[in-house]
N, C-alpha and C. Protein backbone atom coordinates (compact mmCIF):
# COMPACT_ATOMS: atom_id res chain seq x y z
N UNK A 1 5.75 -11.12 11.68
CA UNK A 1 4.45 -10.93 12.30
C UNK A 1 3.38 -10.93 11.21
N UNK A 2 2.47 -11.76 11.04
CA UNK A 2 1.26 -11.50 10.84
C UNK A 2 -0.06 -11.56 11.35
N UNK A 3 -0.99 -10.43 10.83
CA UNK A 3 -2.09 -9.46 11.24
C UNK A 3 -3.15 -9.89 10.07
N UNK A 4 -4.22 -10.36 10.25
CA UNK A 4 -5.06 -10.87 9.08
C UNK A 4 -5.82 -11.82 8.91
N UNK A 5 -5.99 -12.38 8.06
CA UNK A 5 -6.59 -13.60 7.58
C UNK A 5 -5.36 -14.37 6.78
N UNK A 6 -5.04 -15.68 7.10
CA UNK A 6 -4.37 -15.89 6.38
C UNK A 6 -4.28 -16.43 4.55
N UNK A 7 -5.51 -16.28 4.63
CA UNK A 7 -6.45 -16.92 2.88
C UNK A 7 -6.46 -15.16 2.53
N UNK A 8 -5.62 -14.44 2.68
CA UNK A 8 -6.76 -12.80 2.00
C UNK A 8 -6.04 -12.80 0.63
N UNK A 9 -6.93 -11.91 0.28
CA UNK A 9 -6.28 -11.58 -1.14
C UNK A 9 -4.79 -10.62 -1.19
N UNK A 10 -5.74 -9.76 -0.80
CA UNK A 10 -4.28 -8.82 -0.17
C UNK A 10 -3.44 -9.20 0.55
N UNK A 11 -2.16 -8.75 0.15
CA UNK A 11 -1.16 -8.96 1.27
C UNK A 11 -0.28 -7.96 1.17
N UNK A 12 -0.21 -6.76 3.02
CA UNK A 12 1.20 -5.64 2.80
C UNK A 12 1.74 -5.87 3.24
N UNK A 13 3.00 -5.75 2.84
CA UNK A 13 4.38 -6.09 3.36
C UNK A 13 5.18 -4.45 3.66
N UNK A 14 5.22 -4.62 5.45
CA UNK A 14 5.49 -3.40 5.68
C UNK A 14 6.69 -3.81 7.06
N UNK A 15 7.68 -3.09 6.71
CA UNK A 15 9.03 -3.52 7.77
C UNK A 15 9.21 -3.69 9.43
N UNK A 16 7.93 -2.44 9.81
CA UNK A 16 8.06 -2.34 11.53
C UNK A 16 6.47 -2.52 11.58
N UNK A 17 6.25 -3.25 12.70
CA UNK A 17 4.87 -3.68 13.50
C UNK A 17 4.53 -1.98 14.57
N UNK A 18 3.39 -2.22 14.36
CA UNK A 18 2.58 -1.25 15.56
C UNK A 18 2.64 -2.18 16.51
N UNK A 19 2.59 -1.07 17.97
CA UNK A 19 2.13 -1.70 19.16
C UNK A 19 0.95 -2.55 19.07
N UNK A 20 0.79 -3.88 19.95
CA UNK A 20 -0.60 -4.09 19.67
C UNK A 20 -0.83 -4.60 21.49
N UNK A 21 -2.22 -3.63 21.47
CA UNK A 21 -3.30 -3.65 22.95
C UNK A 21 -2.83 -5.57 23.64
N UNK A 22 -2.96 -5.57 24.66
CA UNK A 22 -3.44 -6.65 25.27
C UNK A 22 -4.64 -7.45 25.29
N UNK A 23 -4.34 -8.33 25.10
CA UNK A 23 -5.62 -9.11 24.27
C UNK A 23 -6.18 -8.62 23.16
N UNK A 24 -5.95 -7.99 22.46
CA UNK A 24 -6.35 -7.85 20.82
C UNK A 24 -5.84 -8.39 19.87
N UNK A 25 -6.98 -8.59 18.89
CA UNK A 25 -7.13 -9.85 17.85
C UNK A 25 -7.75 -9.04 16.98
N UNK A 26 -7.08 -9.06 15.89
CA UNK A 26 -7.02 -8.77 14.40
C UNK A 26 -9.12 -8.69 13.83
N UNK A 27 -9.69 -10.00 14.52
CA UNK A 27 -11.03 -10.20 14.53
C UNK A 27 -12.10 -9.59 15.03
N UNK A 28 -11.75 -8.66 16.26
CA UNK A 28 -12.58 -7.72 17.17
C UNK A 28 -13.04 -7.08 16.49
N UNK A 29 -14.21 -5.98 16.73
CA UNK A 29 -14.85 -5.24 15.83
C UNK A 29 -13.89 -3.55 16.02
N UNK A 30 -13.39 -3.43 16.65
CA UNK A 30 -12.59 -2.66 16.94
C UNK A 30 -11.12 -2.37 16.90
N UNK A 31 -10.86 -3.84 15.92
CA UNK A 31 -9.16 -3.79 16.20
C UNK A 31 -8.53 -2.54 15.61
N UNK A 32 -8.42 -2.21 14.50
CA UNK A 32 -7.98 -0.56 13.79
C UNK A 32 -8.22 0.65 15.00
N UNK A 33 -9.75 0.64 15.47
CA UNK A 33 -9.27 1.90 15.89
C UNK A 33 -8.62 1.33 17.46
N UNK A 34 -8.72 0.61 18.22
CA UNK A 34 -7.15 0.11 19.03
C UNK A 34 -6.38 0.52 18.56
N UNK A 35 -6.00 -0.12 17.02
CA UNK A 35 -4.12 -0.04 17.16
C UNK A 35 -3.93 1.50 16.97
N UNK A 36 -4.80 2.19 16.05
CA UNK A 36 -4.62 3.69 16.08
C UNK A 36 -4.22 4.66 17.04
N UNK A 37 -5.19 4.22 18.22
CA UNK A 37 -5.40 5.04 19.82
C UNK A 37 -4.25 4.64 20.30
N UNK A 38 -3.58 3.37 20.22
CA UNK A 38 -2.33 3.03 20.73
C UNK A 38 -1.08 3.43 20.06
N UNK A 39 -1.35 3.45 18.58
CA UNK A 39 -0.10 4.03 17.81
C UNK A 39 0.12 5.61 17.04
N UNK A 40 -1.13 5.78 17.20
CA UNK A 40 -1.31 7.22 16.61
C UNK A 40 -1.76 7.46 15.32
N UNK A 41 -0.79 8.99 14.89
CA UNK A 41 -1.01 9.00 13.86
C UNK A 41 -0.56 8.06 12.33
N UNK A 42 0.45 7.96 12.40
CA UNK A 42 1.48 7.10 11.68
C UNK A 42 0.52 5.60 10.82
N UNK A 43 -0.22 5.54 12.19
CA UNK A 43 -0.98 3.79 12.02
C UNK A 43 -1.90 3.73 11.46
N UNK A 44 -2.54 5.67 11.47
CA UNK A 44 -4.03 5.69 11.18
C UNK A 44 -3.72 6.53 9.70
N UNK A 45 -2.37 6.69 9.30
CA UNK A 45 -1.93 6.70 7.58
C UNK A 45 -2.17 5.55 7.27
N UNK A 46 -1.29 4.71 7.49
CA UNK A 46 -1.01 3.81 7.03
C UNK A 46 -2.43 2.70 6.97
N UNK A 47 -3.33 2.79 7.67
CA UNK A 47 -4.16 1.91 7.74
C UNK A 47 -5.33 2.42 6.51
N UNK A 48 -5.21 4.24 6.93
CA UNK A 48 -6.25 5.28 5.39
C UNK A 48 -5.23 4.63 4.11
N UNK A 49 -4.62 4.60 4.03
CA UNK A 49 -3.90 4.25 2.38
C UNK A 49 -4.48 2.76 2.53
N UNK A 50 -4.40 1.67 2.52
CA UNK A 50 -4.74 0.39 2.61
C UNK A 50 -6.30 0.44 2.49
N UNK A 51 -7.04 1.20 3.27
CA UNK A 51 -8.26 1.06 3.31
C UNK A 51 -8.96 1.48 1.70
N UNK A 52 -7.85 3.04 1.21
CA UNK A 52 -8.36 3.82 0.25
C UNK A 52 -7.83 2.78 -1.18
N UNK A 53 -6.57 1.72 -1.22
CA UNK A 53 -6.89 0.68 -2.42
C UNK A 53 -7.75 -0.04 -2.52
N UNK A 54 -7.87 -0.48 -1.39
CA UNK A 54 -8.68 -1.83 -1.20
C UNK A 54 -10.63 -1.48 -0.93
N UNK A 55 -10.70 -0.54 -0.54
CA UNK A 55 -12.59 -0.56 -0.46
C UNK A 55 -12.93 -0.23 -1.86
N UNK A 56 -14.13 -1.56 -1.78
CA UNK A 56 -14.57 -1.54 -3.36
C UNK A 56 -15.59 -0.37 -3.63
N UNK A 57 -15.49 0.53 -2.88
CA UNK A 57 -16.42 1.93 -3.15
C UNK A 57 -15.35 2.98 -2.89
N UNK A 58 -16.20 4.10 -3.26
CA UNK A 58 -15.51 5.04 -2.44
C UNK A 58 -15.80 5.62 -0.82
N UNK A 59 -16.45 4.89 0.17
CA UNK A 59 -16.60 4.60 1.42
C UNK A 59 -15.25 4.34 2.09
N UNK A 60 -14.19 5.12 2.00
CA UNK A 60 -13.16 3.81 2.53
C UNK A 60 -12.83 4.25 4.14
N UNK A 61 -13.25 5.24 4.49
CA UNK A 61 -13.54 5.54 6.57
C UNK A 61 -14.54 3.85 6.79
N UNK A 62 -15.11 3.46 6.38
CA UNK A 62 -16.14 2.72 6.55
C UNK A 62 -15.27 1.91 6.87
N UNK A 63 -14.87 1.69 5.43
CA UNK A 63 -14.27 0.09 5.25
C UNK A 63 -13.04 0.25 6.16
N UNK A 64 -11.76 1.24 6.55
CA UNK A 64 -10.92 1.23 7.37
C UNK A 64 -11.77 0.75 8.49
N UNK A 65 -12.67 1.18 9.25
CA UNK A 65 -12.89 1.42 10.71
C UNK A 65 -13.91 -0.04 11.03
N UNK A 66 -14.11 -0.65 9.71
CA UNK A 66 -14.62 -2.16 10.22
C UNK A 66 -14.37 -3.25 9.53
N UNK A 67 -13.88 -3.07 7.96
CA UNK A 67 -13.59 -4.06 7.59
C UNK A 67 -12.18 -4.79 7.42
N UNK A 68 -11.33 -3.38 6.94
CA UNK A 68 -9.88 -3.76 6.77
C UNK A 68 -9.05 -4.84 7.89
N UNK A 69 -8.45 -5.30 6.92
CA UNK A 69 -8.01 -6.83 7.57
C UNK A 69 -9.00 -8.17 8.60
N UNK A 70 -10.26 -7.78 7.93
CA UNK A 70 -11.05 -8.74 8.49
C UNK A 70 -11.63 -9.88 7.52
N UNK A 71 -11.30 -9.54 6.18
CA UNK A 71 -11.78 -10.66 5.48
C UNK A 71 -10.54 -10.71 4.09
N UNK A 72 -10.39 -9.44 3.52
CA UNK A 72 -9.53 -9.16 2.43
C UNK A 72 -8.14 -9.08 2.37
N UNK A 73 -7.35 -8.34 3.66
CA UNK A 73 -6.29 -8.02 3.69
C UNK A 73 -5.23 -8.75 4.74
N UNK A 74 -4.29 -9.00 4.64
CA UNK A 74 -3.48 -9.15 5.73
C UNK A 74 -1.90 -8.49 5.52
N UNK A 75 -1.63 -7.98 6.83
CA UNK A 75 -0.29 -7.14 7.20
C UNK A 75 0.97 -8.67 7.72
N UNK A 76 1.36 -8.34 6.45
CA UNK A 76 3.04 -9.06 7.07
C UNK A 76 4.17 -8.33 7.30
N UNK A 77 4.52 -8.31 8.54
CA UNK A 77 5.64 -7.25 9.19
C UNK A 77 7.26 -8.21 9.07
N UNK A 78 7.72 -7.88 8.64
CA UNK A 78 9.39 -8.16 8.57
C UNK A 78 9.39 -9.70 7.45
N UNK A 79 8.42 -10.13 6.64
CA UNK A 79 8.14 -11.22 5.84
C UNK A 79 9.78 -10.90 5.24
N UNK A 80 9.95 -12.73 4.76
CA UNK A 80 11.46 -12.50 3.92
C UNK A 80 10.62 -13.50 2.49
N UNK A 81 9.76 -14.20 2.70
CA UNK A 81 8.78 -14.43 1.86
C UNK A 81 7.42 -13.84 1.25
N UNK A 82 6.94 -14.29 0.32
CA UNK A 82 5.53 -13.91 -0.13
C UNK A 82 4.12 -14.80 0.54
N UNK A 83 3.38 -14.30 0.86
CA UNK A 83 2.13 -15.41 1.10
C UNK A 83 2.09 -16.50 -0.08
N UNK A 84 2.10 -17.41 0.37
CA UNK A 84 1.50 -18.13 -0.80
C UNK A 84 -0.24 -18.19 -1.10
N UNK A 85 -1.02 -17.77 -0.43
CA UNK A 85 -2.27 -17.71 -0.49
C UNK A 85 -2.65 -15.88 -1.14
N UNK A 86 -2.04 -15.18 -0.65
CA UNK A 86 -2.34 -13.94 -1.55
C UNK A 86 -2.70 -13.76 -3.27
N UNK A 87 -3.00 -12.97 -3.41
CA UNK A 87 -3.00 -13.02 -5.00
C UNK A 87 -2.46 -11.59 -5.84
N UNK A 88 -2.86 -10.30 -4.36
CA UNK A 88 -1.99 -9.12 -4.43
C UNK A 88 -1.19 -9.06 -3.59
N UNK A 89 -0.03 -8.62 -3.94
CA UNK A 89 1.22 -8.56 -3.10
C UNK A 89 1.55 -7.14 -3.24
N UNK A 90 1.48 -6.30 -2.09
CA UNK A 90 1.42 -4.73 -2.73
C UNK A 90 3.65 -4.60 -1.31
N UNK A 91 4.10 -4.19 -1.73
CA UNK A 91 5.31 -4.30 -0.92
C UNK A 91 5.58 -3.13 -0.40
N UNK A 92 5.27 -2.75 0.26
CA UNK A 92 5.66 -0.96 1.18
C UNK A 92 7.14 -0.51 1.19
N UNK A 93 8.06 0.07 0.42
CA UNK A 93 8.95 0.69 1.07
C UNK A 93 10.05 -0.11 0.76
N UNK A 94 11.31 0.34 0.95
CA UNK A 94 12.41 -0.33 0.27
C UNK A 94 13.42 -1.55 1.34
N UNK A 95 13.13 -1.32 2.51
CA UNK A 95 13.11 -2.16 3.33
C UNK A 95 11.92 -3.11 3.37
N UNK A 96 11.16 -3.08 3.13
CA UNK A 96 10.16 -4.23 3.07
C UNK A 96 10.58 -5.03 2.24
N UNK A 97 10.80 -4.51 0.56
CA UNK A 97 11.22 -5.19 -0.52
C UNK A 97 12.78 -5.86 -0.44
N UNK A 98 13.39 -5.41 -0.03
CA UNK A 98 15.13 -5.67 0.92
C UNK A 98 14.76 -6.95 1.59
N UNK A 99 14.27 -7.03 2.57
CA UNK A 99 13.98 -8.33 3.33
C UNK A 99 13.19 -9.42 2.39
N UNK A 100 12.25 -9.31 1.55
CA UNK A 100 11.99 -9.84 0.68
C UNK A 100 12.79 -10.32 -0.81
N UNK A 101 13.89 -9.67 -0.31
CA UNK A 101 15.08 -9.84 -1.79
C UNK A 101 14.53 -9.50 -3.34
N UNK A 102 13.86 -8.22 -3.10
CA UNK A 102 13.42 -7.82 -4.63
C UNK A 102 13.63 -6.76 -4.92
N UNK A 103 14.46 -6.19 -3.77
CA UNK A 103 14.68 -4.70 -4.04
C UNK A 103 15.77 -4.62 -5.14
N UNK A 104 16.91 -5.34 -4.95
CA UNK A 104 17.82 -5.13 -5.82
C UNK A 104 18.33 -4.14 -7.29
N UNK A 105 16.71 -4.05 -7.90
CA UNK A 105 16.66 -3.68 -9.10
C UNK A 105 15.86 -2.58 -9.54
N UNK A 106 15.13 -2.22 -7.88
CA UNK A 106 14.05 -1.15 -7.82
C UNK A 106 14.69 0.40 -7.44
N UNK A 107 13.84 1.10 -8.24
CA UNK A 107 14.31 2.16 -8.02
C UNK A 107 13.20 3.33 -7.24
N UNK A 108 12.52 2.86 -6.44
CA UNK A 108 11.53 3.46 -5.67
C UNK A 108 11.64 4.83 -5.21
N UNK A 109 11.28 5.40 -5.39
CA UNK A 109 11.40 7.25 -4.98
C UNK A 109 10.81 7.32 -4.02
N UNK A 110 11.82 7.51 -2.65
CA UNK A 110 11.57 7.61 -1.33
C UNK A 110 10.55 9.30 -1.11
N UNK A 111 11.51 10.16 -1.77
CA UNK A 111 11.19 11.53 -1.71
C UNK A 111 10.47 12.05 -2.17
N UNK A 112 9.99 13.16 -1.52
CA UNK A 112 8.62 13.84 -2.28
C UNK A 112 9.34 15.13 -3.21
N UNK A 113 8.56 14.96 -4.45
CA UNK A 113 8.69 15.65 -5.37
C UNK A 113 9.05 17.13 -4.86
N UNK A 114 9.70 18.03 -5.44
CA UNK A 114 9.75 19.26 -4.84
C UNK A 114 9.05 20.25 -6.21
N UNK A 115 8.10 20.76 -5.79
CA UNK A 115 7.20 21.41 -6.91
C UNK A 115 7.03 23.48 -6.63
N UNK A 116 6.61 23.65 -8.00
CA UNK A 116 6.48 25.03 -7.14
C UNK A 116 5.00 25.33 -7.03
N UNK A 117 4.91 26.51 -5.92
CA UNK A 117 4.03 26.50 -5.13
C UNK A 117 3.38 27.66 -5.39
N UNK A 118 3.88 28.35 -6.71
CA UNK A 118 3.22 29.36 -7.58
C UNK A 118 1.82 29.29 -7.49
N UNK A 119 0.46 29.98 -7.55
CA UNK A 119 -0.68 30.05 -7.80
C UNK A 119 -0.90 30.56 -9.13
N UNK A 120 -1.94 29.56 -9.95
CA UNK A 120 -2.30 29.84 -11.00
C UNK A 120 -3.56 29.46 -11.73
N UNK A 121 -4.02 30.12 -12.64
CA UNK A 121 -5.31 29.86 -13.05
C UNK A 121 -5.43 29.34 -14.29
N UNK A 122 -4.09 29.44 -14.59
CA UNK A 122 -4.00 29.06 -16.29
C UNK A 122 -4.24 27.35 -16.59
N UNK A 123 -5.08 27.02 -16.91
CA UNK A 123 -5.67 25.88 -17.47
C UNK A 123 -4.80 24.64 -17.97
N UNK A 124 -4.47 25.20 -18.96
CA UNK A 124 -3.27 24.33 -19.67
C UNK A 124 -1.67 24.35 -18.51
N UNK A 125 -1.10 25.12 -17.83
CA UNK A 125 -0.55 24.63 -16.44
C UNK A 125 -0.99 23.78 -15.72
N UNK A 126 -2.09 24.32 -15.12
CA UNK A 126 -2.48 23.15 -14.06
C UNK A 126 -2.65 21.44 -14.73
N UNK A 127 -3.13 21.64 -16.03
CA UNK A 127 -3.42 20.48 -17.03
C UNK A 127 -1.53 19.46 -16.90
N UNK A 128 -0.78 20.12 -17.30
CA UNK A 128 0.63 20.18 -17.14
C UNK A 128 1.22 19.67 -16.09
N UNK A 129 0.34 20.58 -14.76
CA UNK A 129 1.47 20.10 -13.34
C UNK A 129 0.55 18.36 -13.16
N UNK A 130 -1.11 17.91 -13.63
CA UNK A 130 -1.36 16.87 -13.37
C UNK A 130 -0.93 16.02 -14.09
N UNK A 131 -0.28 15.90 -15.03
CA UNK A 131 0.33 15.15 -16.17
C UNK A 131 1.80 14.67 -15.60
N UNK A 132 2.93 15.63 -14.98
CA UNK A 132 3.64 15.38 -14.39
C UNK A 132 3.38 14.61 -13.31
N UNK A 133 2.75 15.16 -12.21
CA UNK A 133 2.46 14.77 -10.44
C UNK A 133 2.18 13.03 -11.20
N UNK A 134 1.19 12.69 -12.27
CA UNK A 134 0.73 11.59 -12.60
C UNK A 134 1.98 10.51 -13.03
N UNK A 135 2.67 11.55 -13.96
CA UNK A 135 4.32 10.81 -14.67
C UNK A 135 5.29 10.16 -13.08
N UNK A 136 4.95 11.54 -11.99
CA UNK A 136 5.94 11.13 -11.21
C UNK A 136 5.45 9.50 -10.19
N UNK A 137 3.91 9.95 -10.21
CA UNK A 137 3.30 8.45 -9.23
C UNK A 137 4.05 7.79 -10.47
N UNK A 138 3.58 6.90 -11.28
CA UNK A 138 4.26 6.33 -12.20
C UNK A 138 5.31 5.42 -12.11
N UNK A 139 5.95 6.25 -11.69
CA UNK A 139 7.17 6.03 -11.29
C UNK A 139 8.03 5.69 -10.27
N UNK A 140 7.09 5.56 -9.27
CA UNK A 140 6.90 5.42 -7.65
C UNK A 140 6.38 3.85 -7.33
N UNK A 141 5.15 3.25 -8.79
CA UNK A 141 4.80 2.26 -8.75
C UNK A 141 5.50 1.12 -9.82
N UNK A 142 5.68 0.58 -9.09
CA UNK A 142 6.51 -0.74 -10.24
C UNK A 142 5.79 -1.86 -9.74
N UNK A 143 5.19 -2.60 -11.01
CA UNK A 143 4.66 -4.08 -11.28
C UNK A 143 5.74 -4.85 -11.40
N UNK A 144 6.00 -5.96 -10.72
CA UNK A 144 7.70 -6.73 -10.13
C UNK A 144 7.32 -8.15 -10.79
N UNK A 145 5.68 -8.44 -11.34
CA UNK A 145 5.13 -9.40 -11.11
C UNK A 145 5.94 -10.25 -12.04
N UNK A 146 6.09 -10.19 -13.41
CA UNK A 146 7.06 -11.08 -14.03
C UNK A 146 8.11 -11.84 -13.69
N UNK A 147 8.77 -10.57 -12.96
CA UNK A 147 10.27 -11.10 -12.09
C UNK A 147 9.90 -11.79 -11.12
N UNK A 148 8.98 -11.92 -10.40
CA UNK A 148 8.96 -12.82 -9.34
C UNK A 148 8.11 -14.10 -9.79
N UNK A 149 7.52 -14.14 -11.11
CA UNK A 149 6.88 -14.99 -11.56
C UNK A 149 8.26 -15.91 -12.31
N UNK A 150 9.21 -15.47 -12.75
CA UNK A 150 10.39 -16.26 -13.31
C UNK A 150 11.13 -16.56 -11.95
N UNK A 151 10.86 -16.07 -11.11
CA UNK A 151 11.73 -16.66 -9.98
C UNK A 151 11.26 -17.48 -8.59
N UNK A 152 9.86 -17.37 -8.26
CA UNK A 152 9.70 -17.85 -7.45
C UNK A 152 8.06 -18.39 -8.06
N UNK A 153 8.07 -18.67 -9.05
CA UNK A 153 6.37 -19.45 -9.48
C UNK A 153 4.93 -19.08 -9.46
N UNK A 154 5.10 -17.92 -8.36
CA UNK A 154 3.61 -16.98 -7.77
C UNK A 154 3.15 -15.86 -9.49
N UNK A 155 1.98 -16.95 -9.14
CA UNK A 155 0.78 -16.27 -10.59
C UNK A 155 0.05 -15.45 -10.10
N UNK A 156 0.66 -14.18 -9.16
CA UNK A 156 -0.08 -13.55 -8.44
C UNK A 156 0.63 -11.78 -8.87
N UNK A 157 -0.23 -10.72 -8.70
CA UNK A 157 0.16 -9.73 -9.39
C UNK A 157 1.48 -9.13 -7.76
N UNK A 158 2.68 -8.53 -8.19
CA UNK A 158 3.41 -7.55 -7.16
C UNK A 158 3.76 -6.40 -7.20
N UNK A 159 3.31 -5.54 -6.75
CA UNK A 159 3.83 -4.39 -6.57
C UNK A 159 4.49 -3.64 -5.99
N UNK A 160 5.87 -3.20 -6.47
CA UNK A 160 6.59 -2.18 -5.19
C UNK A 160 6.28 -0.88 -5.11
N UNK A 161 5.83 -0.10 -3.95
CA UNK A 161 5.19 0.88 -3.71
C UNK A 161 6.19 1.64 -2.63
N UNK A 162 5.91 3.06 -2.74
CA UNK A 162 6.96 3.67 -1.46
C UNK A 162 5.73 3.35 -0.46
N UNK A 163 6.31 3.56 0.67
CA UNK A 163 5.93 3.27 2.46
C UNK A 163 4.72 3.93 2.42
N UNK A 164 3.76 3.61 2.96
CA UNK A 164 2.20 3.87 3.15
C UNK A 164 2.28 5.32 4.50
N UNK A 165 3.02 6.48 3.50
CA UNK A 165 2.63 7.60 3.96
C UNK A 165 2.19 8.97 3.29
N UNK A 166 1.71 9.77 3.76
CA UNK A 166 1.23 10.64 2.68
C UNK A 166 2.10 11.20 1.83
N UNK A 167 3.14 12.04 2.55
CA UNK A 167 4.58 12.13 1.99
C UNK A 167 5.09 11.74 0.56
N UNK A 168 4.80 10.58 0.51
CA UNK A 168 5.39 9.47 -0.16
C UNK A 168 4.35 9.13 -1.43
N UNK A 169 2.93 8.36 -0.58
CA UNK A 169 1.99 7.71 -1.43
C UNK A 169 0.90 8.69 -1.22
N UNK A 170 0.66 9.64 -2.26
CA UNK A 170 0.11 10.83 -2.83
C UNK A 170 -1.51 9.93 -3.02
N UNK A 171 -2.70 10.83 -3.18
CA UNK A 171 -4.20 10.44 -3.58
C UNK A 171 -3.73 9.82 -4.74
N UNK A 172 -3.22 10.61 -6.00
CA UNK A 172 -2.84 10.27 -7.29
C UNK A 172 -2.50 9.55 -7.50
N UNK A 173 -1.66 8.59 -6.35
CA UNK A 173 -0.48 7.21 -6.24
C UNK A 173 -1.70 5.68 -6.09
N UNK A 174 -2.43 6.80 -4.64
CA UNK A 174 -3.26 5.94 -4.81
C UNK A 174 -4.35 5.44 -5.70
N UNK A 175 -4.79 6.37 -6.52
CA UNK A 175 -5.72 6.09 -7.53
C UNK A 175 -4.94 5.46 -8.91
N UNK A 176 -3.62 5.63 -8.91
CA UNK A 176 -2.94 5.12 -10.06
C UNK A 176 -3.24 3.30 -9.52
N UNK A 177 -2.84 3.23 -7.99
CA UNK A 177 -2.72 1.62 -7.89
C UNK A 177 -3.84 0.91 -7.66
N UNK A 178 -4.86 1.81 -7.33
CA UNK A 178 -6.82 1.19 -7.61
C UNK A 178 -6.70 0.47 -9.29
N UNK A 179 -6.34 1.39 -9.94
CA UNK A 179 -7.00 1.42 -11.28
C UNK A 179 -6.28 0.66 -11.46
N UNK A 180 -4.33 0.16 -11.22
CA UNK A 180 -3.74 -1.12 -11.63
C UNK A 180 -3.88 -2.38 -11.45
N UNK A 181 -4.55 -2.19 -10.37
CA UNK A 181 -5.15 -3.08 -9.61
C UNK A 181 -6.38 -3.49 -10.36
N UNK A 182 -7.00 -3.05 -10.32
CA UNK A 182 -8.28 -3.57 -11.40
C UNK A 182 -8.16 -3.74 -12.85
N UNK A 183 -7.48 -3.63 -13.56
CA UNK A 183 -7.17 -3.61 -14.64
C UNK A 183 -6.47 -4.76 -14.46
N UNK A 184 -5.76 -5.55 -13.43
CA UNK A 184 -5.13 -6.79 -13.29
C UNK A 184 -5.87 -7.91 -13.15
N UNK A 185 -7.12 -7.44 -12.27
CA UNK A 185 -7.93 -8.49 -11.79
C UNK A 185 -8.74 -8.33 -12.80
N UNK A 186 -9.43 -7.72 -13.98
CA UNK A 186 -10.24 -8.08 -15.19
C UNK A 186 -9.69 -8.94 -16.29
């Protein structure tokens, strides 16, 4: 299934499709909050993480609730290929990357960190637990782009990412893959 433009830059690759309304089209000014009202909460994660890489501000309610997937992004559900028109390939989850045949070698951390929940004021701790939480996104994000550049020709950046939930893909995760992200495209 794809949801999008098919020229976008972006492209997520995510394993199961949302319900989608009757007669709705990706193009409406309303399609997001449809699929939301129809799918819930789950849709309206997954659509805030996408919105929060991809808006070139920090506006990203905006950009979720009118722009996402109307000019930049497109959702490929169960893809066993890459777009060839994309240029980011961000891959959700280890089944996404599985059907895509790139998981093989990834070691994606499904699970959320288990931390303690101590309160503290001490400076150099908290300095500590963000250094870790940062080590652990890190580690959550893998650039694939080489390997798929020796194997399938795409001069386009990839990333394997855990599943577009909070759980999983932390603010920190997300601001690690803004900043990789731009640092790719300069």
């Amino acid at each position: 299934m794809h949801i999008g433009p098919a020229a976008a830059t972006y492209a997520f690759y995510l394993p199961n499709p949302p319900l989608l309304p009757e007669d709705w089209n990706w193009e409406q000014d309303n399609a997001i909050a449809e699929l939301i009202a129809l799918n819930g909460n789950h849709w309206r994660k997954i659509f805030t993480i996408m919105a929060k890489i991809c808006a070139p501000g920090e506006d990203w309610r905006d950009y979720r609730d009118n722009l996402l997937l109307k000019q930049r992004q497109m959702l490929l559900i169960g893809a066993n290929t890459l777009s060839p028109h994309a240029k980011i390939h961000i891959v959700c989850g280890q089944a996404a990357a599985t059907a895509l045949g790139i998981a093989a070698e990834s070691h994606i951390a499904t699970a959320p960190q288990q931390r303690d929940k101590q309160q503290t004021t001490d400076l150099q701790t908290v300095q500590q637990m963000a250094q870790q939480l940062m080590q652990d996104s890190q580690a959550k994000l893998q650039d694939v782009t080489a390997a798929m550049q020796s194997q399938s020709g795409h001069s386009s950046c990839v990333l394997l990412t855990p599943y577009l939930d909070y759980r999983q893909y932390s603010n920190a995760l997300i601001t690690l893959t803004r900043n990789h992200l731009q640092a790719k495209q300069s």
